[in-house]
PDB file of N, CA and C in Angstrom:
ATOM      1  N   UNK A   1     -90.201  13.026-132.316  1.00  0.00           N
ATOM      2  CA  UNK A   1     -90.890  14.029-133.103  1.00  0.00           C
ATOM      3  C   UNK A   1     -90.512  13.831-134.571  1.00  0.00           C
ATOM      4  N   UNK A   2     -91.163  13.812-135.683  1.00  0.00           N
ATOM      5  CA  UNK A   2     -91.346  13.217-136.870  1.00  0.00           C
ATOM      6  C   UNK A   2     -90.822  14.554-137.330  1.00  0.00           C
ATOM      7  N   UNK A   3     -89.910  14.263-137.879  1.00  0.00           N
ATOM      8  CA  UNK A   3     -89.119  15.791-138.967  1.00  0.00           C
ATOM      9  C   UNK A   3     -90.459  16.399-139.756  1.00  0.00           C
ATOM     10  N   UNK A   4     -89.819  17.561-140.136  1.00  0.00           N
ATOM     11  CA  UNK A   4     -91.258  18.382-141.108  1.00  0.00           C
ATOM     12  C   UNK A   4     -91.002  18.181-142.641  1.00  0.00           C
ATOM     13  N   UNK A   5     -92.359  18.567-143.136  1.00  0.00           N
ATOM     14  CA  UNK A   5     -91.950  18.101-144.730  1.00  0.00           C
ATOM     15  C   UNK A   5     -91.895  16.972-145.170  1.00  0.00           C
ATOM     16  N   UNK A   6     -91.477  15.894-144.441  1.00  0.00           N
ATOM     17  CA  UNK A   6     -91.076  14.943-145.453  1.00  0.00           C
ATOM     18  C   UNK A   6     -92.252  13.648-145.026  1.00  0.00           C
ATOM     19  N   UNK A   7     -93.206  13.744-144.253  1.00  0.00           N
ATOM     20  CA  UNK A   7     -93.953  12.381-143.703  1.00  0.00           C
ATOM     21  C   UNK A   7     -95.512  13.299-144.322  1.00  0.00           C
ATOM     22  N   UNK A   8     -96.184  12.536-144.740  1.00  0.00           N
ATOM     23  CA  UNK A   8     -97.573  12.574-145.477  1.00  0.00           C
ATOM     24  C   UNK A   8     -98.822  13.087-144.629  1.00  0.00           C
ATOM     25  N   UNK A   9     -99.538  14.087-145.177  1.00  0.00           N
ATOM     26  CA  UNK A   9    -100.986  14.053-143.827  1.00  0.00           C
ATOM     27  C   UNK A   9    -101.554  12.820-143.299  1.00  0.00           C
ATOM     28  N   UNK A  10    -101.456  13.070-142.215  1.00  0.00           N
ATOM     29  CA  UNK A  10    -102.842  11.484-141.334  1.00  0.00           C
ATOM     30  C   UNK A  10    -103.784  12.101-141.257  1.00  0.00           C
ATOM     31  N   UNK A  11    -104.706  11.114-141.593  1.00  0.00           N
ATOM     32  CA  UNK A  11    -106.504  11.242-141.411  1.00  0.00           C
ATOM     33  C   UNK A  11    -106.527  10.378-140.310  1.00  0.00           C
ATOM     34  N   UNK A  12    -106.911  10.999-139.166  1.00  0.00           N
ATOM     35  CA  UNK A  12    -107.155  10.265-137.967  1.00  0.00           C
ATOM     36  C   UNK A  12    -108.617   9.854-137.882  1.00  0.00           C
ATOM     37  N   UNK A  13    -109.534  10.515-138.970  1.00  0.00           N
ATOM     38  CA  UNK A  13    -110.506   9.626-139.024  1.00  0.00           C
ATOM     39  C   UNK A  13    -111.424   8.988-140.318  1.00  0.00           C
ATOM     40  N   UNK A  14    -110.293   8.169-141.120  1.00  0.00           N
ATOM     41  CA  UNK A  14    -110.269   8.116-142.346  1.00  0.00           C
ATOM     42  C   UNK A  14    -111.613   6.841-142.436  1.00  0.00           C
ATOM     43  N   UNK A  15    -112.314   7.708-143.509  1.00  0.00           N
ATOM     44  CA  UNK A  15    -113.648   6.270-143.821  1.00  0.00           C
ATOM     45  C   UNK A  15    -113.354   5.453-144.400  1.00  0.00           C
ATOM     46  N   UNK A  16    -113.662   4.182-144.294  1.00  0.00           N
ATOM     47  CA  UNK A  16    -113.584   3.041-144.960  1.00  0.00           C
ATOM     48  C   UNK A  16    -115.127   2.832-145.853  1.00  0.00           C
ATOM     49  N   UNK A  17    -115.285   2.545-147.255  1.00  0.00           N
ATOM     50  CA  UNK A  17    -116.536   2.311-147.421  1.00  0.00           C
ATOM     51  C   UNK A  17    -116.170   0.782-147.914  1.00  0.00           C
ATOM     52  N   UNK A  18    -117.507   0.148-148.344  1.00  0.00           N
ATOM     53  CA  UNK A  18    -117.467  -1.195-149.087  1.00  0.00           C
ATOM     54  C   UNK A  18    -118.857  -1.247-149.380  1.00  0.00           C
ATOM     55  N   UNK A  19    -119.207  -1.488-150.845  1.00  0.00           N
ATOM     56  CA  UNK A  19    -119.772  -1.390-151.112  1.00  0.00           C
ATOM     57  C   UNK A  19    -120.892   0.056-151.470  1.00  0.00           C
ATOM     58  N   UNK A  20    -120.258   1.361-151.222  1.00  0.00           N
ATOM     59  CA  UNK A  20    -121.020   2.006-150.898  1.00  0.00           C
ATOM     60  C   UNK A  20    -121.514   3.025-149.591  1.00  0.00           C
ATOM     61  N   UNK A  21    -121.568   2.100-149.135  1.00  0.00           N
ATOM     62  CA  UNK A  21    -121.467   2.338-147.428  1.00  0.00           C
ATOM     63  C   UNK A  21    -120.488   2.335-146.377  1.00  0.00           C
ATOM     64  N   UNK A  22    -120.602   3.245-145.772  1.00  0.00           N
ATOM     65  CA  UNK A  22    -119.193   3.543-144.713  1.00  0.00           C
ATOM     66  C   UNK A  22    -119.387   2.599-143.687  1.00  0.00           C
ATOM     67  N   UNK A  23    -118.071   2.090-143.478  1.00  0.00           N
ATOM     68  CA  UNK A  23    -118.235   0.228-142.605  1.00  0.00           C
ATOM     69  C   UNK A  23    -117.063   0.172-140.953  1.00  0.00           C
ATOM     70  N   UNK A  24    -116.852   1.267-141.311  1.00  0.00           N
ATOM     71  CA  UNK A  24    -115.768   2.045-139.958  1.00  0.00           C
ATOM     72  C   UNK A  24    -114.700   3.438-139.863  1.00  0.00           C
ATOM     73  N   UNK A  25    -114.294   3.683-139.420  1.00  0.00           N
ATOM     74  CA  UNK A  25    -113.262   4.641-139.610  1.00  0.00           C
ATOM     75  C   UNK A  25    -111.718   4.513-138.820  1.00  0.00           C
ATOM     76  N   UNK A  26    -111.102   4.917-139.777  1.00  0.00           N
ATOM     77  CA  UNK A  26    -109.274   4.820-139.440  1.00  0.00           C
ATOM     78  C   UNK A  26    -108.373   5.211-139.256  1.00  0.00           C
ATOM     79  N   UNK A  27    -107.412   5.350-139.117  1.00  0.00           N
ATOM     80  CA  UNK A  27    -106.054   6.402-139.192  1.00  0.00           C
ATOM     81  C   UNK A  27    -105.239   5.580-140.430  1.00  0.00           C
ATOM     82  N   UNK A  28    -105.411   7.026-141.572  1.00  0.00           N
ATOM     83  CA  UNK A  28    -104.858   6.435-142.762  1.00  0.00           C
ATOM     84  C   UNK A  28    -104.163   8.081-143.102  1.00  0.00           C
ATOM     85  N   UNK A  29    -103.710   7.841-144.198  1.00  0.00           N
ATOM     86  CA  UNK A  29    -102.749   8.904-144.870  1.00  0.00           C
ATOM     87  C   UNK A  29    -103.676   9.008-146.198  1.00  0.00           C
ATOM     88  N   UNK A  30    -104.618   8.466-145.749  1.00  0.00           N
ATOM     89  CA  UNK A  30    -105.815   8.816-147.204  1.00  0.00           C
ATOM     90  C   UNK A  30    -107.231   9.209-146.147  1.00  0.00           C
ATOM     91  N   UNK A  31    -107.800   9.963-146.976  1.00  0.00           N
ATOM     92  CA  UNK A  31    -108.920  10.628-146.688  1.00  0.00           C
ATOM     93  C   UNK A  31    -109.952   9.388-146.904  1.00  0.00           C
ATOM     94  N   UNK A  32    -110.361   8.537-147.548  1.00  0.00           N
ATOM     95  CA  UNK A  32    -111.362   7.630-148.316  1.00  0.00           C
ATOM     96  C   UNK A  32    -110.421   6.335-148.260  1.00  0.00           C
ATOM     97  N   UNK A  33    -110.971   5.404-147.410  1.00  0.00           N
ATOM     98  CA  UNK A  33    -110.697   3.983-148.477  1.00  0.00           C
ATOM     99  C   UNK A  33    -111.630   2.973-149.025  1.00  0.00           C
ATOM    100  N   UNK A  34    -111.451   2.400-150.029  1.00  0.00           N
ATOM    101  CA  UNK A  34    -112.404   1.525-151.186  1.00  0.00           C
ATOM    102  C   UNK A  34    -112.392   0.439-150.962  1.00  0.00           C
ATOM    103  N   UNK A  35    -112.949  -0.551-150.002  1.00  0.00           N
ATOM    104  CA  UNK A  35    -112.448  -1.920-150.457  1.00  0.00           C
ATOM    105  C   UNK A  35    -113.397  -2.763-150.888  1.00  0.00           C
ATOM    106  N   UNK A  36    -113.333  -3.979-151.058  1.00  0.00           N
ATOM    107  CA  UNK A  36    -113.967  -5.174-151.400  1.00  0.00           C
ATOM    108  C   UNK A  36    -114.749  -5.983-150.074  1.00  0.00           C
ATOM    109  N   UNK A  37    -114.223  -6.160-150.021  1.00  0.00           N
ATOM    110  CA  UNK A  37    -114.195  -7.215-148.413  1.00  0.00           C
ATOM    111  C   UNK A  37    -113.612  -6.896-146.949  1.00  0.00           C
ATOM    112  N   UNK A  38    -114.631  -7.293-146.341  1.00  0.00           N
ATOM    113  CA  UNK A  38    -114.175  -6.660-144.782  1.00  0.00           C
ATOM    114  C   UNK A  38    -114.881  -7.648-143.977  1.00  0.00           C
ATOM    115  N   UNK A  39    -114.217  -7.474-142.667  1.00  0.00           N
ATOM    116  CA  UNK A  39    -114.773  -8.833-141.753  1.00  0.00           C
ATOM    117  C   UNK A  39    -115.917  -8.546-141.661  1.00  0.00           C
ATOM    118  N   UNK A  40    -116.983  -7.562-141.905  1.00  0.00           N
ATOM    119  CA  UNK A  40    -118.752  -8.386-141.687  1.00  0.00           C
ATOM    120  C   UNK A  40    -119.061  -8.377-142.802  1.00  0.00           C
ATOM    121  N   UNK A  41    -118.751  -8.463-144.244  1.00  0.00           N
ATOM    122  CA  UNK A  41    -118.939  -9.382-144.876  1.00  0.00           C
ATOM    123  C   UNK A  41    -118.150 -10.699-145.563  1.00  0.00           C
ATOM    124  N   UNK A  42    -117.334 -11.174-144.991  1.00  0.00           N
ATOM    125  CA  UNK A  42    -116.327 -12.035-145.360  1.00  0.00           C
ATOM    126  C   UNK A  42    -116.589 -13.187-144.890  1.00  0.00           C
ATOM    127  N   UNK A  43    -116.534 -14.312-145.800  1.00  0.00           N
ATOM    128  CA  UNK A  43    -117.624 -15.866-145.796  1.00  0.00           C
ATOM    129  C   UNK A  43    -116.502 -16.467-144.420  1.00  0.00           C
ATOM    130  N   UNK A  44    -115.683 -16.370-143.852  1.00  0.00           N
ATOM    131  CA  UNK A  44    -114.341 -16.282-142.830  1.00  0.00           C
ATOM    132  C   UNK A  44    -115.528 -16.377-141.776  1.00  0.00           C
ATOM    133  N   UNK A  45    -115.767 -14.872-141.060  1.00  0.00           N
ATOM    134  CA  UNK A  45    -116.119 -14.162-139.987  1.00  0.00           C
ATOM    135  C   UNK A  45    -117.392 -14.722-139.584  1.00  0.00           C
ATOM    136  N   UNK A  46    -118.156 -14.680-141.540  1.00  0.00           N
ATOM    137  CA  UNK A  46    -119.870 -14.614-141.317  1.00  0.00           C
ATOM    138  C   UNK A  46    -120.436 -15.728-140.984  1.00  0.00           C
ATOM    139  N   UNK A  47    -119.410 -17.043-141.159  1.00  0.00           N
ATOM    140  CA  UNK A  47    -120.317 -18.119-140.742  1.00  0.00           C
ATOM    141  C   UNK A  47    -120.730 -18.892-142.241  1.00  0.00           C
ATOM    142  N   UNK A  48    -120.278 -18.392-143.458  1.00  0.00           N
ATOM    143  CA  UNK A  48    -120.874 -18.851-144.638  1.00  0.00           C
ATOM    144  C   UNK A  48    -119.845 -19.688-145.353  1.00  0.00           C
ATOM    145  N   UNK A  49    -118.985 -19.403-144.908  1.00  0.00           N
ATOM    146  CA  UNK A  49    -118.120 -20.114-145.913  1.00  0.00           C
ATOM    147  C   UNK A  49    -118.005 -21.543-146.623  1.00  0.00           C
ATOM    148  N   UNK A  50    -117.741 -21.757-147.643  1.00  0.00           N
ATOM    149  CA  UNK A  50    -118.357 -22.370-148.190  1.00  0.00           C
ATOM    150  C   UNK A  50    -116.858 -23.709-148.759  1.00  0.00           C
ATOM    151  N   UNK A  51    -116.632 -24.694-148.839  1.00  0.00           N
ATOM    152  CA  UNK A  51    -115.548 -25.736-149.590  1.00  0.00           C
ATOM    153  C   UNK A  51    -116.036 -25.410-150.972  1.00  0.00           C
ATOM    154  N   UNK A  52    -115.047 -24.741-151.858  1.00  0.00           N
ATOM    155  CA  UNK A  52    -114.973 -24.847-153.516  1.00  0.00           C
ATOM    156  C   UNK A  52    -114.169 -26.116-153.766  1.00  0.00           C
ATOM    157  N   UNK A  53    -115.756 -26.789-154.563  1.00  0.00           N
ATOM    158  CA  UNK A  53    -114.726 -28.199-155.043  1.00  0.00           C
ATOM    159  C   UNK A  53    -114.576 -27.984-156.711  1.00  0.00           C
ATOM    160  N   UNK A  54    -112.756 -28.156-156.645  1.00  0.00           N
ATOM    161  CA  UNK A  54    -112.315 -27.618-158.443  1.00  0.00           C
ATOM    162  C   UNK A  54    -112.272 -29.463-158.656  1.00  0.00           C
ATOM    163  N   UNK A  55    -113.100 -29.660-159.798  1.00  0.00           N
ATOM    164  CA  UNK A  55    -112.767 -30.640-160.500  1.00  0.00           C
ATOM    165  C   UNK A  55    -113.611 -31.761-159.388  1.00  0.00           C
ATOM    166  N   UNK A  56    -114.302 -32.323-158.530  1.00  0.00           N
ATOM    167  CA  UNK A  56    -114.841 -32.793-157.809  1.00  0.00           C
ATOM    168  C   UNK A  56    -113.752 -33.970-157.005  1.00  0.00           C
ATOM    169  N   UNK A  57    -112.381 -32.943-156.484  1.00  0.00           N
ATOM    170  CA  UNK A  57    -111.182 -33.450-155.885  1.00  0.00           C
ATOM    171  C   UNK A  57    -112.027 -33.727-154.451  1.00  0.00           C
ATOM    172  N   UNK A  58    -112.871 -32.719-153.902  1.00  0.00           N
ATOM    173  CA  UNK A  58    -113.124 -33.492-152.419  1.00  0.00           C
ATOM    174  C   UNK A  58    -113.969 -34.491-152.588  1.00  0.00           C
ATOM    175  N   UNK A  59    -114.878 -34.766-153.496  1.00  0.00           N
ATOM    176  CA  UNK A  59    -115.460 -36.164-153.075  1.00  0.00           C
ATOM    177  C   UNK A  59    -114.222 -37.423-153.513  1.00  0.00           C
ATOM    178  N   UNK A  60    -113.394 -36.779-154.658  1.00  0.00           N
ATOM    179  CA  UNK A  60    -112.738 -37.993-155.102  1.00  0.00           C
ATOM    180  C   UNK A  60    -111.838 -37.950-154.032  1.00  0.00           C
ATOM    181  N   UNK A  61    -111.714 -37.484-152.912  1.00  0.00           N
ATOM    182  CA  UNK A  61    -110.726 -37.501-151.639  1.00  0.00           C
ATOM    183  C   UNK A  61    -111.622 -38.656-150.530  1.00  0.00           C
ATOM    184  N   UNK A  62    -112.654 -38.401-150.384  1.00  0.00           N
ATOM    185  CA  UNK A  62    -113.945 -38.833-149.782  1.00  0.00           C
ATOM    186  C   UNK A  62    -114.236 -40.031-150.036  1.00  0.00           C
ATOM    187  N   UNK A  63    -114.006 -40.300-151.259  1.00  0.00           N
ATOM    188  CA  UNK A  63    -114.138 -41.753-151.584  1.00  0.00           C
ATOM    189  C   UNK A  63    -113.288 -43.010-151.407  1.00  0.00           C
ATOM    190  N   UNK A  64    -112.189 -41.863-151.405  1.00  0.00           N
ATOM    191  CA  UNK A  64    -110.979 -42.735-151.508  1.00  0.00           C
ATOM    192  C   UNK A  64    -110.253 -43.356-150.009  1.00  0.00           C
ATOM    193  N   UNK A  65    -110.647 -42.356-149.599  1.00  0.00           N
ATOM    194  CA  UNK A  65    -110.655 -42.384-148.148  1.00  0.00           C
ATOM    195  C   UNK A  65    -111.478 -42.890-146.626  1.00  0.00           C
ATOM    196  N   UNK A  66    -112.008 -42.452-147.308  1.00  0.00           N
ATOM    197  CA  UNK A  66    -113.847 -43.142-146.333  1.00  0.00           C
ATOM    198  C   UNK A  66    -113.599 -44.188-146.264  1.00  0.00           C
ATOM    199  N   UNK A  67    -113.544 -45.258-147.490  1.00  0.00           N
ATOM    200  CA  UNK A  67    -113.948 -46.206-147.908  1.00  0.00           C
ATOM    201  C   UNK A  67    -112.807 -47.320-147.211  1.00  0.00           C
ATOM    202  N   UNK A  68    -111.607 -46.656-146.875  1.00  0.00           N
ATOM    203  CA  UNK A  68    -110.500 -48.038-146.830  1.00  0.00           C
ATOM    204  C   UNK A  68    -110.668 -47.490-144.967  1.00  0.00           C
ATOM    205  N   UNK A  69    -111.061 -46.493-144.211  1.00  0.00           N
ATOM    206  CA  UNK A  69    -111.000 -46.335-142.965  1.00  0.00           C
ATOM    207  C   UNK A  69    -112.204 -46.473-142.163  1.00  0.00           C
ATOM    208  N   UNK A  70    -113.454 -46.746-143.394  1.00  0.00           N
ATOM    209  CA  UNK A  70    -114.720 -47.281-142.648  1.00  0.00           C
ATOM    210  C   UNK A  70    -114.788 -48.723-143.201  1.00  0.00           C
ATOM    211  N   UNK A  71    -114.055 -49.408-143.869  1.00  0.00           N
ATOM    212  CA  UNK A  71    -114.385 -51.120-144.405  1.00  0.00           C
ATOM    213  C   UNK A  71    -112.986 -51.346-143.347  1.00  0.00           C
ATOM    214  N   UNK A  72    -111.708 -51.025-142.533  1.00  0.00           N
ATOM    215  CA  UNK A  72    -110.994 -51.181-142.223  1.00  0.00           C
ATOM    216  C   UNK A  72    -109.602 -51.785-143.255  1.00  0.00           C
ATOM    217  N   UNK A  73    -110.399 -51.234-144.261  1.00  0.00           N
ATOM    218  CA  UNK A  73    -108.992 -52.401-145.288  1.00  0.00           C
ATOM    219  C   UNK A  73    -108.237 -51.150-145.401  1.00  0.00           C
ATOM    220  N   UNK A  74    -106.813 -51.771-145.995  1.00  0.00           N
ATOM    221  CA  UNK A  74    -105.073 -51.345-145.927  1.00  0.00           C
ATOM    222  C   UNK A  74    -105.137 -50.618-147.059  1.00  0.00           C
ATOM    223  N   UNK A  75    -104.581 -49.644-147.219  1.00  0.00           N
ATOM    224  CA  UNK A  75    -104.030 -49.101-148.767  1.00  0.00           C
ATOM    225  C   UNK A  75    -103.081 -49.659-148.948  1.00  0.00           C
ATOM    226  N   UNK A  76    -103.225 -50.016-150.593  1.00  0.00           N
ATOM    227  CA  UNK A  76    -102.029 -50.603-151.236  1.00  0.00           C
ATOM    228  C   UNK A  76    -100.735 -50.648-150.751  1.00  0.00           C
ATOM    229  N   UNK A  77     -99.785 -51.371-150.928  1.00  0.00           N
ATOM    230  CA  UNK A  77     -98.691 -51.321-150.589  1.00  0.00           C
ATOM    231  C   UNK A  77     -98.542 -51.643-148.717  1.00  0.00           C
ATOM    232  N   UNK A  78     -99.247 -51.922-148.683  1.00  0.00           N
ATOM    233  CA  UNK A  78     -99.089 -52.648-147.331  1.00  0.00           C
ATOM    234  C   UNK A  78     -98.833 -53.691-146.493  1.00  0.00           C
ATOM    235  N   UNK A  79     -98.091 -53.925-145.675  1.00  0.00           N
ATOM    236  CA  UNK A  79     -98.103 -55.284-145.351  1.00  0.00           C
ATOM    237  C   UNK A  79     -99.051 -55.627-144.087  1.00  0.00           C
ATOM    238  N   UNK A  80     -99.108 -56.790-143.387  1.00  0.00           N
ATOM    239  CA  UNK A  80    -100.211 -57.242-142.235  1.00  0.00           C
ATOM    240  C   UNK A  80     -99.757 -56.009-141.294  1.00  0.00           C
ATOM    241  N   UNK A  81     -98.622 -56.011-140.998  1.00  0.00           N
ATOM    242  CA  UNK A  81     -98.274 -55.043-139.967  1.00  0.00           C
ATOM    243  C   UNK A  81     -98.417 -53.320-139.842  1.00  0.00           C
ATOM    244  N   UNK A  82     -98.797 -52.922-141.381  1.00  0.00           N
ATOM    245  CA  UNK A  82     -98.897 -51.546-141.271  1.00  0.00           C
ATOM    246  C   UNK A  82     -98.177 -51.046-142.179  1.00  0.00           C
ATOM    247  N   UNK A  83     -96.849 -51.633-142.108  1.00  0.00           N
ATOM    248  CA  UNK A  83     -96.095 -50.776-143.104  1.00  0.00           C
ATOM    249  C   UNK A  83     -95.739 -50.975-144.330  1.00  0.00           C
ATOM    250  N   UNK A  84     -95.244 -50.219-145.161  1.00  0.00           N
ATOM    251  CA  UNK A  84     -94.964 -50.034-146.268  1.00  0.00           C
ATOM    252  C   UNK A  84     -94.096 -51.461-147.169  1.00  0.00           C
ATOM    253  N   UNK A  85     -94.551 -51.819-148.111  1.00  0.00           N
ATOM    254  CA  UNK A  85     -93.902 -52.954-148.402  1.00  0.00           C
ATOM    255  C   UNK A  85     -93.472 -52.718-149.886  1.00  0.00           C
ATOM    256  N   UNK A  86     -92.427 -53.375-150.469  1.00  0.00           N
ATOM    257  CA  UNK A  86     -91.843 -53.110-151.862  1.00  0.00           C
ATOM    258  C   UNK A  86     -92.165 -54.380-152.571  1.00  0.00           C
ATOM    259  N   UNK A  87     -92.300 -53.813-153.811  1.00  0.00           N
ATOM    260  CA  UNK A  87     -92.836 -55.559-154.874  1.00  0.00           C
ATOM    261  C   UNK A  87     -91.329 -55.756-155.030  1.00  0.00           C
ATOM    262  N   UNK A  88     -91.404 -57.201-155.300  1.00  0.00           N
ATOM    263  CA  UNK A  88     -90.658 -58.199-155.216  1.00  0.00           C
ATOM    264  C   UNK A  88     -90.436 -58.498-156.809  1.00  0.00           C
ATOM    265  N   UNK A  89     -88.868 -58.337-156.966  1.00  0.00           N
ATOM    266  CA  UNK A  89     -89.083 -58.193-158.290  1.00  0.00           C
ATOM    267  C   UNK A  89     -88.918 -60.012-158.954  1.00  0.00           C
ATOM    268  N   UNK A  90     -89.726 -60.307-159.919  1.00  0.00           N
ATOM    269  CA  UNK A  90     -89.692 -61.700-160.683  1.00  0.00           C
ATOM    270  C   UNK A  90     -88.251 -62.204-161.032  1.00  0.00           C
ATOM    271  N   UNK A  91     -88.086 -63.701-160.852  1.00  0.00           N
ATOM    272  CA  UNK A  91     -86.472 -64.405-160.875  1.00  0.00           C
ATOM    273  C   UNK A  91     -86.782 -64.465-162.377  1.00  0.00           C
ATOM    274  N   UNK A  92     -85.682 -63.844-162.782  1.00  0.00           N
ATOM    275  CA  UNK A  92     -85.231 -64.737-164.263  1.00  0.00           C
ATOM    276  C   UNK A  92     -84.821 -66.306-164.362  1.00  0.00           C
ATOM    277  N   UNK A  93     -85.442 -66.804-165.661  1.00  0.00           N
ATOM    278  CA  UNK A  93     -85.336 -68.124-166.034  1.00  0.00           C
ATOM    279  C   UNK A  93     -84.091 -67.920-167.090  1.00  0.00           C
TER     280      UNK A  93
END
């Protein structure tokens, strides 16, 4: 049993709006809540979501990539076998 006085009213059937429109109801310690985003409209849930490309990093990922795992060739630094190889540093004369 929750002491008296000191714990906040519950709204056992507190509205949620978004946008305007009421989008469910809750158990909150607020009468009203405001939000932005909620799972039926959220690009997540809806099916919309979308890849933001900053600076055109996924094609320059795409290119870089595609290209050495569909021609089958090695990225740099490789040897016949797969792995990683170190340059060889030049003999002094």
């Amino acid at each position: 049993m929750p002491k008296p006085g000191i714990h906040p009213e519950w709204y056992p059937e507190a509205k949620v709006f978004c946008n305007g429109e009421v989008v469910m109801t809750v158990g909150s310690t607020k009468p009203q809540l405001q939000v932005d985003i909620w799972s039926g409209n959220h690009p997540f849930y809806t099916g919309t979501q979308k890849i933001i490309d900053t600076e055109g990093r996924v094609e320059r990922f795409m290119r870089k990539y595609s290209k050495s795992a569909a021609t089958g060739a090695k990225p740099k630094g490789t040897g016949t076998d797969g792995k990683t190889t170190q340059a060889k540093p030049t003999p002094k004369k």
